[in-house]
Protein backbone atom coordinates (compact mmCIF):
# COMPACT_ATOMS: atom_id res chain seq x y z
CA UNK A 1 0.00 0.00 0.00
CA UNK A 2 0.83 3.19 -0.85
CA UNK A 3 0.32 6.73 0.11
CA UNK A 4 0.52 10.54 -0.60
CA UNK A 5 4.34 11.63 -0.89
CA UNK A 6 5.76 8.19 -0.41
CA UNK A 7 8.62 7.99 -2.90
CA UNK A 8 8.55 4.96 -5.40
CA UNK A 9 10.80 3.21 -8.44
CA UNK A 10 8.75 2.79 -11.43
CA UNK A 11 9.84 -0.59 -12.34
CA UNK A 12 7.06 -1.04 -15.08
CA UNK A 13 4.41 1.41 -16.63
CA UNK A 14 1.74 -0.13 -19.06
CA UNK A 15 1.14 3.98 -19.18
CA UNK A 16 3.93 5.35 -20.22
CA UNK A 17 7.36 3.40 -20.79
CA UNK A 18 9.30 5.77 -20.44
CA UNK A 19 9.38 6.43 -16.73
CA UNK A 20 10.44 2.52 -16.11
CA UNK A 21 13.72 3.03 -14.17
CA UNK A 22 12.92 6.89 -13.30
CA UNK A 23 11.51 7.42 -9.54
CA UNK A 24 8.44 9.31 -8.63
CA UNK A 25 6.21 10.52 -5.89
CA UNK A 26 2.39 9.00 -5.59
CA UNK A 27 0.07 11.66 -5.73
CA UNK A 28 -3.10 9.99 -4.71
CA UNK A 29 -4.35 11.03 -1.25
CA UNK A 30 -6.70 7.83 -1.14
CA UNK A 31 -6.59 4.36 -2.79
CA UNK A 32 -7.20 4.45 -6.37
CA UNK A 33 -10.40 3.51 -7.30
CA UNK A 34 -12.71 2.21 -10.48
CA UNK A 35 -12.13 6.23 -11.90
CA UNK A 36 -7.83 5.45 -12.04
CA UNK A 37 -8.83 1.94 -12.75
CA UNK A 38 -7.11 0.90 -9.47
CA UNK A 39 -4.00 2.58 -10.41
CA UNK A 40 -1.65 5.27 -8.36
CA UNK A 41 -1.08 8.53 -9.98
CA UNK A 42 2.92 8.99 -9.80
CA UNK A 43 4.55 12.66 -10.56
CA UNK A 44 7.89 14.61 -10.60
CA UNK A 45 9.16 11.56 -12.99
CA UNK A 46 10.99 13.74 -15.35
CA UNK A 47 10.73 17.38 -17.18
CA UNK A 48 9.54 15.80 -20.53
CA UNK A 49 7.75 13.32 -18.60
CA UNK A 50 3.85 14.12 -17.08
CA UNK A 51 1.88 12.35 -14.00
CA UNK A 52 1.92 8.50 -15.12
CA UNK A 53 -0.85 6.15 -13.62
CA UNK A 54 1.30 2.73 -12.66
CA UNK A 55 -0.46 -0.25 -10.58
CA UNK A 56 0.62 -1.31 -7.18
CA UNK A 57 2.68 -4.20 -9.02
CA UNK A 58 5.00 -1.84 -11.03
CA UNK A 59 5.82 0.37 -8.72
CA UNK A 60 8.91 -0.26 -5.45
CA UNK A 61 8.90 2.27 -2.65
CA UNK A 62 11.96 3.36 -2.15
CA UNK A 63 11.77 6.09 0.40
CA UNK A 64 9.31 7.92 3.13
């Protein structure tokens, strides 16, 4: 589980390939839900790279 802030490794992304290897923060303040289609919204990835929506499974915390 995941939560606002946490830091995480983006070890796959069916939304964006790009940010596999890159590390992120989640955004989400809740659980995703049926709307994200249960996945968390990860940011600050890259400058040429927006928010990317990654399931539990493809992301690695890595940090508080």
């Amino acid at each position: 589980m995941f939560a606002a802030g946490d830091k995480v490794l983006i070890v796959a992304c069916a939304d964006d390939s790009r940010a596999v290897g890159r590390t992120g923060r989640i955004v989400d303040q809740v659980p995703p839900g049926p709307l994200t289609a249960g996945r968390w919204t990860v940011t600050g990835i890259g400058v040429l790279i927006g928010p990317v929506l990654c399931h539990g499974h493809e992301l690695a915390k890595t940090g508080p």
